[in-house]
PDB file of N, CA and C in Angstrom:
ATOM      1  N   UNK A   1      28.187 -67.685   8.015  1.00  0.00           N
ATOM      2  CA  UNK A   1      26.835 -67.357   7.614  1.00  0.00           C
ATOM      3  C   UNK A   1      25.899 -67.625   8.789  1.00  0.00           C
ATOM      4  N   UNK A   2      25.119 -66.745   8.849  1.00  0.00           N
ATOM      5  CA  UNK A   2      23.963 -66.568  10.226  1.00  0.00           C
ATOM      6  C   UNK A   2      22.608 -67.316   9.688  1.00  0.00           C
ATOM      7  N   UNK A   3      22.013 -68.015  10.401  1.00  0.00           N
ATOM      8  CA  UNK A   3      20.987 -68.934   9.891  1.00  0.00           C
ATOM      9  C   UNK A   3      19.890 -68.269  10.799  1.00  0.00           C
ATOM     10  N   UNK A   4      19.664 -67.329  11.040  1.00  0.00           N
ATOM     11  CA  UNK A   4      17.986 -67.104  11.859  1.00  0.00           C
ATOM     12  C   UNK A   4      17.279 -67.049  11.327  1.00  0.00           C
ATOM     13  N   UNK A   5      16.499 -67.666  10.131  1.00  0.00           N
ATOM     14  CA  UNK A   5      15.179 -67.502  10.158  1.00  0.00           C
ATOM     15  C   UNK A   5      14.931 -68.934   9.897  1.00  0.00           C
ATOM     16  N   UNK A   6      13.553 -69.114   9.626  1.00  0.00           N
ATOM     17  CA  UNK A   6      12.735 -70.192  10.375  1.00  0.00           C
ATOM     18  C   UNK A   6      11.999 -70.814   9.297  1.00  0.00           C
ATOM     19  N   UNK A   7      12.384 -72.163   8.376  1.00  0.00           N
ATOM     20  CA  UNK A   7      11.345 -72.089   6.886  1.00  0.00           C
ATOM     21  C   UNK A   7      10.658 -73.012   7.358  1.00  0.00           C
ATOM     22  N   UNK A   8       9.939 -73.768   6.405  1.00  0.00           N
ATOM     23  CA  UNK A   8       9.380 -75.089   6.460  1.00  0.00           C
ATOM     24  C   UNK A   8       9.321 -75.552   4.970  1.00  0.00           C
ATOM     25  N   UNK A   9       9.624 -76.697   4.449  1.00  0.00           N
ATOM     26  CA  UNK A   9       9.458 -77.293   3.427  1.00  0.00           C
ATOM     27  C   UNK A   9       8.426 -78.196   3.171  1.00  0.00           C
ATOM     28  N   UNK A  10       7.276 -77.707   2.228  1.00  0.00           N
ATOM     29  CA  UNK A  10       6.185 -78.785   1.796  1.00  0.00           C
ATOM     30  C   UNK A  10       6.558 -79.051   0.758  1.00  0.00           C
ATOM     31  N   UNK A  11       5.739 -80.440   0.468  1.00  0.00           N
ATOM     32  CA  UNK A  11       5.187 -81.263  -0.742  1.00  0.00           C
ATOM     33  C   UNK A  11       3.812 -81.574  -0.787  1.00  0.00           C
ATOM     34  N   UNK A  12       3.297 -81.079  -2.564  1.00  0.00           N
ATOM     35  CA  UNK A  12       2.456 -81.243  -2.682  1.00  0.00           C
ATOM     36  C   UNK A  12       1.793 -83.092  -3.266  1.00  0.00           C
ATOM     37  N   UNK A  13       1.057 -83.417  -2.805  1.00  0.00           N
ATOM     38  CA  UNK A  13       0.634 -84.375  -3.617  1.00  0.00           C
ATOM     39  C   UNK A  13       0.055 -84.526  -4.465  1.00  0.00           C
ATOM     40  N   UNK A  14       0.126 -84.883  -5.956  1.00  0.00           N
ATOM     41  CA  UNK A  14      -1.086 -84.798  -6.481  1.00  0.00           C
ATOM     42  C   UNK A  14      -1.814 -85.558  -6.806  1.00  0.00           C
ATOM     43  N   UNK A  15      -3.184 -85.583  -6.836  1.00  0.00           N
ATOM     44  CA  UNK A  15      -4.167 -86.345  -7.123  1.00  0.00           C
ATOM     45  C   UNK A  15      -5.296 -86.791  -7.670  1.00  0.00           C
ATOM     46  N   UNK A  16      -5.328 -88.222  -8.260  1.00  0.00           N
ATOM     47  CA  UNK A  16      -5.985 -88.073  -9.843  1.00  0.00           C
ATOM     48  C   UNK A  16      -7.564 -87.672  -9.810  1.00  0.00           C
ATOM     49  N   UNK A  17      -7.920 -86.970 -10.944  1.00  0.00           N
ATOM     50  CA  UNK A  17      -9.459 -86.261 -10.837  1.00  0.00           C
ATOM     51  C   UNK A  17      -9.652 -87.219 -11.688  1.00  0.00           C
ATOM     52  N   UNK A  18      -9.899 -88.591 -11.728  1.00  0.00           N
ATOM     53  CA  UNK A  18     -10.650 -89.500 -12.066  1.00  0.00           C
ATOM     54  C   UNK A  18     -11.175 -89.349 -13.896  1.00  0.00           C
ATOM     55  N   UNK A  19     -10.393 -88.585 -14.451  1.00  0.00           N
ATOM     56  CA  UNK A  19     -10.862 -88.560 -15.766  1.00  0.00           C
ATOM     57  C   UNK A  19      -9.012 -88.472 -16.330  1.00  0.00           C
ATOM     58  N   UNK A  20      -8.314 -89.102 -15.719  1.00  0.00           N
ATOM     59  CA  UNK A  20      -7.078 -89.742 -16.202  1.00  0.00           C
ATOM     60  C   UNK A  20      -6.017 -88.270 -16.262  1.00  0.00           C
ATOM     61  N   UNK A  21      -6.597 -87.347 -15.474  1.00  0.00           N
ATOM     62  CA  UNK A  21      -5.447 -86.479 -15.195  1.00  0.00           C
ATOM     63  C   UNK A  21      -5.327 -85.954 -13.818  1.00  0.00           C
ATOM     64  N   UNK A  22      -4.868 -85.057 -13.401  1.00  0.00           N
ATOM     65  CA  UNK A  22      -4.077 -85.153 -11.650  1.00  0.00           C
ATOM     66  C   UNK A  22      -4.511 -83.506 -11.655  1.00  0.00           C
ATOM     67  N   UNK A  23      -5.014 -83.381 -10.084  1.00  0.00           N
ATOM     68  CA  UNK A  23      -5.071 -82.098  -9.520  1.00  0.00           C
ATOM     69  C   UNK A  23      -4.384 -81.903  -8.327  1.00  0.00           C
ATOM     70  N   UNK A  24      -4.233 -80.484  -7.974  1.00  0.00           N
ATOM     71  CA  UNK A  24      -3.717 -80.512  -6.445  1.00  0.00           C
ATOM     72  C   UNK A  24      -3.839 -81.281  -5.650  1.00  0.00           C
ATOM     73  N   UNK A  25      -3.164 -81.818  -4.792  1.00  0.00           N
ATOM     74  CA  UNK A  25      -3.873 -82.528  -3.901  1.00  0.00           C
ATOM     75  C   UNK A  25      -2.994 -81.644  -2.464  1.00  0.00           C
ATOM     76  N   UNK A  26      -3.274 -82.330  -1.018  1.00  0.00           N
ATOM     77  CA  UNK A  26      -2.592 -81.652   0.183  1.00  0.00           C
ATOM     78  C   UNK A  26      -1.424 -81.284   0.126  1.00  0.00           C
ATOM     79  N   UNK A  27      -0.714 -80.250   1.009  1.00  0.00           N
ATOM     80  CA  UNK A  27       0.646 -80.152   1.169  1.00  0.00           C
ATOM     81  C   UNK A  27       0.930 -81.325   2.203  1.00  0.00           C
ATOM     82  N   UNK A  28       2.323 -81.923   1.957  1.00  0.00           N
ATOM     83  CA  UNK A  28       2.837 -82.652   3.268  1.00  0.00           C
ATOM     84  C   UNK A  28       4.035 -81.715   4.003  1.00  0.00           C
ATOM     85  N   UNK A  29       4.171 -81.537   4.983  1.00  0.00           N
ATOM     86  CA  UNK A  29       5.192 -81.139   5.711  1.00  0.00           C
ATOM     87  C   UNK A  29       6.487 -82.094   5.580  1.00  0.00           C
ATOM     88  N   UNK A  30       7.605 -81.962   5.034  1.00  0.00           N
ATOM     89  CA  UNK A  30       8.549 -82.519   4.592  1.00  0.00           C
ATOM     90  C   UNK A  30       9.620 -81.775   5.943  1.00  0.00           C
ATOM     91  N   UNK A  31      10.099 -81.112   6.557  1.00  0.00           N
ATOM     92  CA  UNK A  31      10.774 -80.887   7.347  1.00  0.00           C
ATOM     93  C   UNK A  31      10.865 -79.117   7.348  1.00  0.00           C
ATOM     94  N   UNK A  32      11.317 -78.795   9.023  1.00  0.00           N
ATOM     95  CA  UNK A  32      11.629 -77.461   9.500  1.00  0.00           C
ATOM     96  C   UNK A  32      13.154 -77.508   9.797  1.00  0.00           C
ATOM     97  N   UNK A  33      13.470 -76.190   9.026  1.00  0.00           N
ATOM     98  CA  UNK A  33      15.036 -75.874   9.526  1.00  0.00           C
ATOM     99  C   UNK A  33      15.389 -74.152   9.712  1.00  0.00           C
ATOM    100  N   UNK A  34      16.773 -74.080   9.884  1.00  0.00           N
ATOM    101  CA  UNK A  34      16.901 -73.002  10.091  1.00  0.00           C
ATOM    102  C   UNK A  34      17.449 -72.282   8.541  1.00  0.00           C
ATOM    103  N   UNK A  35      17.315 -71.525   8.366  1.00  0.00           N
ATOM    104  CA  UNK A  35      18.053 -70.752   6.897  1.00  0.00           C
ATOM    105  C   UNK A  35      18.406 -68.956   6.923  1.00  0.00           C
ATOM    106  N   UNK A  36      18.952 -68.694   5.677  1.00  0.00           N
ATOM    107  CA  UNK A  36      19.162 -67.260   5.632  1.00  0.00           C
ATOM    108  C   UNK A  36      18.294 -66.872   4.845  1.00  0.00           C
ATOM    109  N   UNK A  37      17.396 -66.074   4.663  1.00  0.00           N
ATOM    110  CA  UNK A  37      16.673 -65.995   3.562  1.00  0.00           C
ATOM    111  C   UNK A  37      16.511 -64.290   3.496  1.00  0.00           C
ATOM    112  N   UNK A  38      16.858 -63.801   2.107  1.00  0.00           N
ATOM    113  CA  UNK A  38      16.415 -62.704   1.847  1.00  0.00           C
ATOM    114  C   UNK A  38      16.289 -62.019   0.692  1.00  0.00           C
ATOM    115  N   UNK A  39      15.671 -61.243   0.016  1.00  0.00           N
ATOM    116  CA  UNK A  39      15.485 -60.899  -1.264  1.00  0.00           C
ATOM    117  C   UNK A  39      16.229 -60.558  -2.199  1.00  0.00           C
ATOM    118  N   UNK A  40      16.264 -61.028  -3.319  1.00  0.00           N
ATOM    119  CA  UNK A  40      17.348 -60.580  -4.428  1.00  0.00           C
ATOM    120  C   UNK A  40      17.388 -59.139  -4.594  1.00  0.00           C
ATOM    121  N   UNK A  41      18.629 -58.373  -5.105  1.00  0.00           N
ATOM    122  CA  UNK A  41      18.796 -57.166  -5.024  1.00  0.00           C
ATOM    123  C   UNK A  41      19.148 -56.652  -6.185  1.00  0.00           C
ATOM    124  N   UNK A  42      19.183 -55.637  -6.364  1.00  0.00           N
ATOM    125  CA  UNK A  42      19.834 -54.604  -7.775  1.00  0.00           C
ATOM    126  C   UNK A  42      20.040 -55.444  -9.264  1.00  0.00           C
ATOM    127  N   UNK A  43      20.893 -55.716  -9.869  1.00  0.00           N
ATOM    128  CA  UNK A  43      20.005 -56.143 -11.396  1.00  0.00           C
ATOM    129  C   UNK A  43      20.105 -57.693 -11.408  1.00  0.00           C
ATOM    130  N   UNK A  44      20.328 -58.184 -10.277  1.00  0.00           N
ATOM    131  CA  UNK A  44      19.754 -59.783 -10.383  1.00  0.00           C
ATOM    132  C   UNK A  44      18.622 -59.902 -10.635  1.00  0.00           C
ATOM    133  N   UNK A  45      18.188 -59.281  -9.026  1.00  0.00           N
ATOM    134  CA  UNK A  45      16.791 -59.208  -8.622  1.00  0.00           C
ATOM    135  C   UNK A  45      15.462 -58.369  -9.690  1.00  0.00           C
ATOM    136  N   UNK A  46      15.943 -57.157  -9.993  1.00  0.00           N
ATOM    137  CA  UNK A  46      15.186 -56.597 -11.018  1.00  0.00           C
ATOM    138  C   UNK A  46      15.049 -57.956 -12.676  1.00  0.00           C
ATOM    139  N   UNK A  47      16.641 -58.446 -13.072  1.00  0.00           N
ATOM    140  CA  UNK A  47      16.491 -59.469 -14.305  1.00  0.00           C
ATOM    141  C   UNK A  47      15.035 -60.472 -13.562  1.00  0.00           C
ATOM    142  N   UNK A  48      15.241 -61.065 -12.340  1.00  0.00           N
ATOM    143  CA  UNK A  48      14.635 -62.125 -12.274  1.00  0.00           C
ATOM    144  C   UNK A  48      12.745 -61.871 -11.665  1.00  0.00           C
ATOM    145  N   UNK A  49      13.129 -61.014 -11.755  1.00  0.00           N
ATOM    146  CA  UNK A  49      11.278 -60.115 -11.749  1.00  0.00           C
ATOM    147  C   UNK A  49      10.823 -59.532 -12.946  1.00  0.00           C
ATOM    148  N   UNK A  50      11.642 -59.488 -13.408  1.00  0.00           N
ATOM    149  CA  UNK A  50      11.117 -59.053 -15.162  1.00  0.00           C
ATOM    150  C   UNK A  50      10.992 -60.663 -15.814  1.00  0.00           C
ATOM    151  N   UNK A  51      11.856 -61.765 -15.400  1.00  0.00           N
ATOM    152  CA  UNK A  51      11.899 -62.941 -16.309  1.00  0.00           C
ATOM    153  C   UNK A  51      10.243 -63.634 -15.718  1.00  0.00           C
ATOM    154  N   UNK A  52      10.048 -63.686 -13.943  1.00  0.00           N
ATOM    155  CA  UNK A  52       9.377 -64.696 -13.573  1.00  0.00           C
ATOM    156  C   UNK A  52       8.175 -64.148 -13.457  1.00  0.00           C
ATOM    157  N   UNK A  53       8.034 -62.570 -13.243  1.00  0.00           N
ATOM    158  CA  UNK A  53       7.087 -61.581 -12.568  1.00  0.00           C
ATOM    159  C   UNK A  53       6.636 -61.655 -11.263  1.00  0.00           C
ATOM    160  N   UNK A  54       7.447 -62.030 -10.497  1.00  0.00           N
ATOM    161  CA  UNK A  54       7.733 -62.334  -9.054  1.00  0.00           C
ATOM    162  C   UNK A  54       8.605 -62.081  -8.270  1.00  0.00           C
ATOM    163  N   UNK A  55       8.571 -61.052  -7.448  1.00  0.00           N
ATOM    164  CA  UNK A  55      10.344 -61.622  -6.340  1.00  0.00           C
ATOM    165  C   UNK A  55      10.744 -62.647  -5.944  1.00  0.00           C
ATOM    166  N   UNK A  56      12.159 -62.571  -6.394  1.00  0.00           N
ATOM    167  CA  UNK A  56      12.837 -63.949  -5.851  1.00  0.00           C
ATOM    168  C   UNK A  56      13.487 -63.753  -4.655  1.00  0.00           C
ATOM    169  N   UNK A  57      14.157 -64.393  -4.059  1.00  0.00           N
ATOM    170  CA  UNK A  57      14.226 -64.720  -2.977  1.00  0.00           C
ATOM    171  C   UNK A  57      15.943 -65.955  -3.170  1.00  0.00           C
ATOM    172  N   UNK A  58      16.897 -65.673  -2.290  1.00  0.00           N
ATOM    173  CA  UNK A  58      18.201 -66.566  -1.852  1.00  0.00           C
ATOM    174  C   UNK A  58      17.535 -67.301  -0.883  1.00  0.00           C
ATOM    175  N   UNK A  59      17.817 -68.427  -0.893  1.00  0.00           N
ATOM    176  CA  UNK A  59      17.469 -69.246   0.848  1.00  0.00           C
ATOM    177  C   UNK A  59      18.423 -69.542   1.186  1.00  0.00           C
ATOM    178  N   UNK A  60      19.783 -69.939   1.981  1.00  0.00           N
ATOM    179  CA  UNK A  60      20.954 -70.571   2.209  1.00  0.00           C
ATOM    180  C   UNK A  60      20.417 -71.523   3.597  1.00  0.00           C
ATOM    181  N   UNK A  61      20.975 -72.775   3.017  1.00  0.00           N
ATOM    182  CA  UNK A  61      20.247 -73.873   4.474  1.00  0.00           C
ATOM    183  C   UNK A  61      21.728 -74.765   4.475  1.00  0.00           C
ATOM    184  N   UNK A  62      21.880 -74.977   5.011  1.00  0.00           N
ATOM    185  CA  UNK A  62      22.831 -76.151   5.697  1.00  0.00           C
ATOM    186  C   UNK A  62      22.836 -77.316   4.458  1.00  0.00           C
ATOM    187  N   UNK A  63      24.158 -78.197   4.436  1.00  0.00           N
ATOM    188  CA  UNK A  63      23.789 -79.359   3.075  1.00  0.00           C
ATOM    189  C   UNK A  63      23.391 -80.430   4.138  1.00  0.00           C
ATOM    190  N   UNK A  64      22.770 -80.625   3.553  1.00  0.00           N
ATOM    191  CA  UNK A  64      22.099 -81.878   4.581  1.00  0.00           C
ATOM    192  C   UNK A  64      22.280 -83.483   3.177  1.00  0.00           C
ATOM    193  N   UNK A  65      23.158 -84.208   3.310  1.00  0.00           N
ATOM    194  CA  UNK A  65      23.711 -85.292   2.537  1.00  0.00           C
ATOM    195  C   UNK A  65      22.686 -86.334   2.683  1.00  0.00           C
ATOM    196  N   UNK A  66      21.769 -86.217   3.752  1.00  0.00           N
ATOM    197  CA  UNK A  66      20.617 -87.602   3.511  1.00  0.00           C
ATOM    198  C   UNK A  66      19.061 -86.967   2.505  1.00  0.00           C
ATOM    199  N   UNK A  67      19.211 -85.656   2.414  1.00  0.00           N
ATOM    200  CA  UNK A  67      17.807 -85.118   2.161  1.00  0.00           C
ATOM    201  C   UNK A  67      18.402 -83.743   1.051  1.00  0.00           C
ATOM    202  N   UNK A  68      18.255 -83.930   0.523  1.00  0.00           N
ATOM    203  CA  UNK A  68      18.119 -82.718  -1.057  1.00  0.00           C
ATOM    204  C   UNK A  68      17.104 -82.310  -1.392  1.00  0.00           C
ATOM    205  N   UNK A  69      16.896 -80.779  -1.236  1.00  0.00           N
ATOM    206  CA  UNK A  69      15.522 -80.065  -1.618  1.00  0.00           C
ATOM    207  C   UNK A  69      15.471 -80.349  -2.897  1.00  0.00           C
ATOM    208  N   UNK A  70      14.290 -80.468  -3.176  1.00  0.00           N
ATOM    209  CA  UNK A  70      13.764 -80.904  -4.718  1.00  0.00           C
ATOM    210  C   UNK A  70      12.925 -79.287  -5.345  1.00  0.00           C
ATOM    211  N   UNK A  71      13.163 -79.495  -6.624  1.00  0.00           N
ATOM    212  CA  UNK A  71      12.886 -78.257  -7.383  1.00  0.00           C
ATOM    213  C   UNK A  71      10.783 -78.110  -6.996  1.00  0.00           C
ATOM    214  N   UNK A  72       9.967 -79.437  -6.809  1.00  0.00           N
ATOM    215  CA  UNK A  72       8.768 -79.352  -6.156  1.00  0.00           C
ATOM    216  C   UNK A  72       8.748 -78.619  -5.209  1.00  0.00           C
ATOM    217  N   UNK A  73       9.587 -78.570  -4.084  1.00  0.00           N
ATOM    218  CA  UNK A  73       9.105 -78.106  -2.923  1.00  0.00           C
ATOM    219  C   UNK A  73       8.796 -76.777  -2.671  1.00  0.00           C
ATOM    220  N   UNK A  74       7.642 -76.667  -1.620  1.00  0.00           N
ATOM    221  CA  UNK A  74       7.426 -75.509  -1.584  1.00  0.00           C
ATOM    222  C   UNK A  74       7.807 -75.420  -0.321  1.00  0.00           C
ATOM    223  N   UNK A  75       8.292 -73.980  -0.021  1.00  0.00           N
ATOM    224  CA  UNK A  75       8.909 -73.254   0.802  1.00  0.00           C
ATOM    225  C   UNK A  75       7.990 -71.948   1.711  1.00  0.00           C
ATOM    226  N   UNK A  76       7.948 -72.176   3.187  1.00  0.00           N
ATOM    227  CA  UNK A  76       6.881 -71.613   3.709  1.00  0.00           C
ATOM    228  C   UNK A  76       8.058 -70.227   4.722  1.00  0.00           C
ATOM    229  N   UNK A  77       8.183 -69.210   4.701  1.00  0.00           N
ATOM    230  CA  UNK A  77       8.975 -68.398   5.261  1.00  0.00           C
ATOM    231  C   UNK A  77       7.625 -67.971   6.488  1.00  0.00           C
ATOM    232  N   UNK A  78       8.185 -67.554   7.418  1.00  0.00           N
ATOM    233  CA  UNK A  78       7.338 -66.429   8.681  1.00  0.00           C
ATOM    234  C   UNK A  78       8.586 -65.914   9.318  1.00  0.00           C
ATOM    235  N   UNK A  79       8.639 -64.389   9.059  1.00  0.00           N
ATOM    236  CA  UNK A  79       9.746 -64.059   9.607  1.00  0.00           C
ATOM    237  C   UNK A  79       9.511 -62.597   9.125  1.00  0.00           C
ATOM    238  N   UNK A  80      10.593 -61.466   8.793  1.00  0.00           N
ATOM    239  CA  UNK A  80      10.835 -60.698   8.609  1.00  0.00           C
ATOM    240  C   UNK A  80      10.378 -59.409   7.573  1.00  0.00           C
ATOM    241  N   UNK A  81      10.123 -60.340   6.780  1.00  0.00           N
ATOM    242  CA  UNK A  81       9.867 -59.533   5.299  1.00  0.00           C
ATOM    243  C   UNK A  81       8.350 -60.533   5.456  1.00  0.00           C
ATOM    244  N   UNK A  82       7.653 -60.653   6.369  1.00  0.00           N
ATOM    245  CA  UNK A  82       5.837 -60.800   6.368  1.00  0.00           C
ATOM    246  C   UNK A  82       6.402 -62.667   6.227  1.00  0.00           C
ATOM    247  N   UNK A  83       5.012 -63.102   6.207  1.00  0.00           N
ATOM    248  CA  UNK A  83       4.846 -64.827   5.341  1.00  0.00           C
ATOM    249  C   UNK A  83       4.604 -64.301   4.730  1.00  0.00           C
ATOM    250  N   UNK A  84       5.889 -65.569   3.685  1.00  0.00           N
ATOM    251  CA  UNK A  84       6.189 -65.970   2.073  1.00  0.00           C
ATOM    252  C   UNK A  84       6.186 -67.004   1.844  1.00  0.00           C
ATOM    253  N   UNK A  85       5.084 -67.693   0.608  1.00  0.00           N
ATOM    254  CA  UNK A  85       4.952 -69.005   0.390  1.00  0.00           C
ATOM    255  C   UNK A  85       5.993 -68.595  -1.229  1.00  0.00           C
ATOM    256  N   UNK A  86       6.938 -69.387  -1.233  1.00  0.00           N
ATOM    257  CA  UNK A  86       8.065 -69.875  -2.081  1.00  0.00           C
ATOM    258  C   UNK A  86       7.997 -71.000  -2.911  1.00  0.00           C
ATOM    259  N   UNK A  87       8.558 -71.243  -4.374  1.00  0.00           N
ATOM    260  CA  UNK A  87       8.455 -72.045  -5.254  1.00  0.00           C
ATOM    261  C   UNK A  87      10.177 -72.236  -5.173  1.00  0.00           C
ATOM    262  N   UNK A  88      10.479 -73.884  -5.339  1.00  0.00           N
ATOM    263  CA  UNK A  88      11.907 -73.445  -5.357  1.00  0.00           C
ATOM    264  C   UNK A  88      12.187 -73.639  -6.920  1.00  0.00           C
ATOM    265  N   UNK A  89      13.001 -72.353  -7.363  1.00  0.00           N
ATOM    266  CA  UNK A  89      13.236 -72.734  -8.849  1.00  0.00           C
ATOM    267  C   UNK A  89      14.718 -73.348  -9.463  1.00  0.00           C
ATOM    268  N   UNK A  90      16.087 -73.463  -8.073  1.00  0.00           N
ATOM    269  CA  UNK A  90      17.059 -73.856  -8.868  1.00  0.00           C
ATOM    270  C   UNK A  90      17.758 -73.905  -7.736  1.00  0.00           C
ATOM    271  N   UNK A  91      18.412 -75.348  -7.484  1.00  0.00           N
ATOM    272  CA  UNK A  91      19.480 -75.996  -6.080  1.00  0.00           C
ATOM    273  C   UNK A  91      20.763 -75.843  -6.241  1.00  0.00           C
ATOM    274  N   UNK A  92      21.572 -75.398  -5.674  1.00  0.00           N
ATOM    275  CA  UNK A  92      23.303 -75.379  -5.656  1.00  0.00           C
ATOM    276  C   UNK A  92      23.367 -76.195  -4.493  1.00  0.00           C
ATOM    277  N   UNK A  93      23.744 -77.122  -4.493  1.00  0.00           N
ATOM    278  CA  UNK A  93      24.289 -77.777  -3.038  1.00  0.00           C
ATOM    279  C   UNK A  93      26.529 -77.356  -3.524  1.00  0.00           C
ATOM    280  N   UNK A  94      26.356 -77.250  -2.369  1.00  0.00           N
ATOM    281  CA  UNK A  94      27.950 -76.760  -2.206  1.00  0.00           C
ATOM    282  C   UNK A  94      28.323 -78.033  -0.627  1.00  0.00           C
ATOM    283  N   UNK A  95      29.431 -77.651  -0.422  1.00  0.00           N
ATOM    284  CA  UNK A  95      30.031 -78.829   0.574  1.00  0.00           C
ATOM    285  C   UNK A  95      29.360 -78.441   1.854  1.00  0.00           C
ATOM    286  N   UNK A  96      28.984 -77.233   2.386  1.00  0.00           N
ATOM    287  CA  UNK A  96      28.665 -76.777   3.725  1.00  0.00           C
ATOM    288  C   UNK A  96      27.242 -76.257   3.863  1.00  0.00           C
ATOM    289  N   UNK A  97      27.144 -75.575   2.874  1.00  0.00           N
ATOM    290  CA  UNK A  97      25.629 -74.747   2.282  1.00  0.00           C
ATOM    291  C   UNK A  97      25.354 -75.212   1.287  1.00  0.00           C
ATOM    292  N   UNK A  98      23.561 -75.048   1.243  1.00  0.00           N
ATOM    293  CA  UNK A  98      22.773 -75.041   0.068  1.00  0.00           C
ATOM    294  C   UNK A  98      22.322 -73.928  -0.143  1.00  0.00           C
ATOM    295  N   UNK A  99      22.245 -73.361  -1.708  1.00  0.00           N
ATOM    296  CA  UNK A  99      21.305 -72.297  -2.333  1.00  0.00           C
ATOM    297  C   UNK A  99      20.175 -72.621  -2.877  1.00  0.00           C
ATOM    298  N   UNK A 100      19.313 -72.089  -2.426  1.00  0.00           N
ATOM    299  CA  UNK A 100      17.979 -72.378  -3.137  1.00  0.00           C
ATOM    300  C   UNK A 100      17.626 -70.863  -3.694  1.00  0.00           C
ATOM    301  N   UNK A 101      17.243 -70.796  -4.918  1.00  0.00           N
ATOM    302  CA  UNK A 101      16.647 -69.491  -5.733  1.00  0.00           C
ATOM    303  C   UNK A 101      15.283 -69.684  -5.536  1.00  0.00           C
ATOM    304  N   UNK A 102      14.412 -68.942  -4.720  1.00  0.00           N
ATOM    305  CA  UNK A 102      13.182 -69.059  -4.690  1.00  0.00           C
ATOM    306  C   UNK A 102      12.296 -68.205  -5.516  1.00  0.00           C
ATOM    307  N   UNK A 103      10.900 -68.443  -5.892  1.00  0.00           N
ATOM    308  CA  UNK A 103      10.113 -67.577  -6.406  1.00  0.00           C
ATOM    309  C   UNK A 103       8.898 -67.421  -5.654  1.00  0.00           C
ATOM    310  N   UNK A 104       8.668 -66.150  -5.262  1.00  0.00           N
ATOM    311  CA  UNK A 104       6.796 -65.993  -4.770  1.00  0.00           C
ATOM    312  C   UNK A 104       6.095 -66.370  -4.884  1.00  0.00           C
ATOM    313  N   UNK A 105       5.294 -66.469  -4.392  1.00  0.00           N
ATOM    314  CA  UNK A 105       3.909 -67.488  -4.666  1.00  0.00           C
ATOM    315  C   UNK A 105       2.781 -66.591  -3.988  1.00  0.00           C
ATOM    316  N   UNK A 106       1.412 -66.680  -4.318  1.00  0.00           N
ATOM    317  CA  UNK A 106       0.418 -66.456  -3.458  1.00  0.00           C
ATOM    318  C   UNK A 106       0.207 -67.290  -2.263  1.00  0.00           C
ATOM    319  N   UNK A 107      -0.767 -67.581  -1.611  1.00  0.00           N
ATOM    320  CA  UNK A 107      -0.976 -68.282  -0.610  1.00  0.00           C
ATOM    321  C   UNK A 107      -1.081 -69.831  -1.227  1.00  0.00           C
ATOM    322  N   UNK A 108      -0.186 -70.638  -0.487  1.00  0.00           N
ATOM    323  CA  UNK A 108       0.081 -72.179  -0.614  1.00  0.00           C
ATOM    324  C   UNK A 108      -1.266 -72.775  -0.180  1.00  0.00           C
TER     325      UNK A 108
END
């Protein structure tokens, strides 16, 4: 598997609006790596745009055993198919690779 493209992984913080509930708060930059990333296709991709109303998106990244993407993180693409700010919606870690199922987002 070919890893050229280029993500970045944020976290958001959130933070309390003082009337005992929590708003957005900053993204943190959680780490840059390399990945495969490209759009779901034919009736995956069509099921999972009818379920989320969004394109999804495969990410494949390396397993990295000290650090596990968390279903929070957001996912910043610049590459090929334009910038894509990404929601991650579901992790496969496997022994060599990780899958991340991403979803679209507007601007992070």
């Amino acid at each position: 598997m070919i890893l050229n493209d280029y993500i970045y992984f944020y976290e958001r913080a959130a933070a309390s609006d003082g009337a005992g509930g929590k708003e957005p708060g900053a993204l943190t930059l959680i780490a840059e790596m390399y990945a495969s990333v490209k759009p779901m296709s034919g009736l995956l991709g069509m099921q999972f745009q009818q379920l989320r109303g969004s394109q999804g998106y495969e990410v494949v990244i390396r397993t990295d055993h000290d650090r596990e993407p968390q279903r929070d993180y957001l996912v910043r693409y610049e590459g090929i198919y334009g910038d894509i700010d990404m929601v991650v919606e579901s992790v496969n870690v496997e022994r060599r690779y990780t899958k991340l199922i991403c979803k679209s987002e507007g601007s992070v």
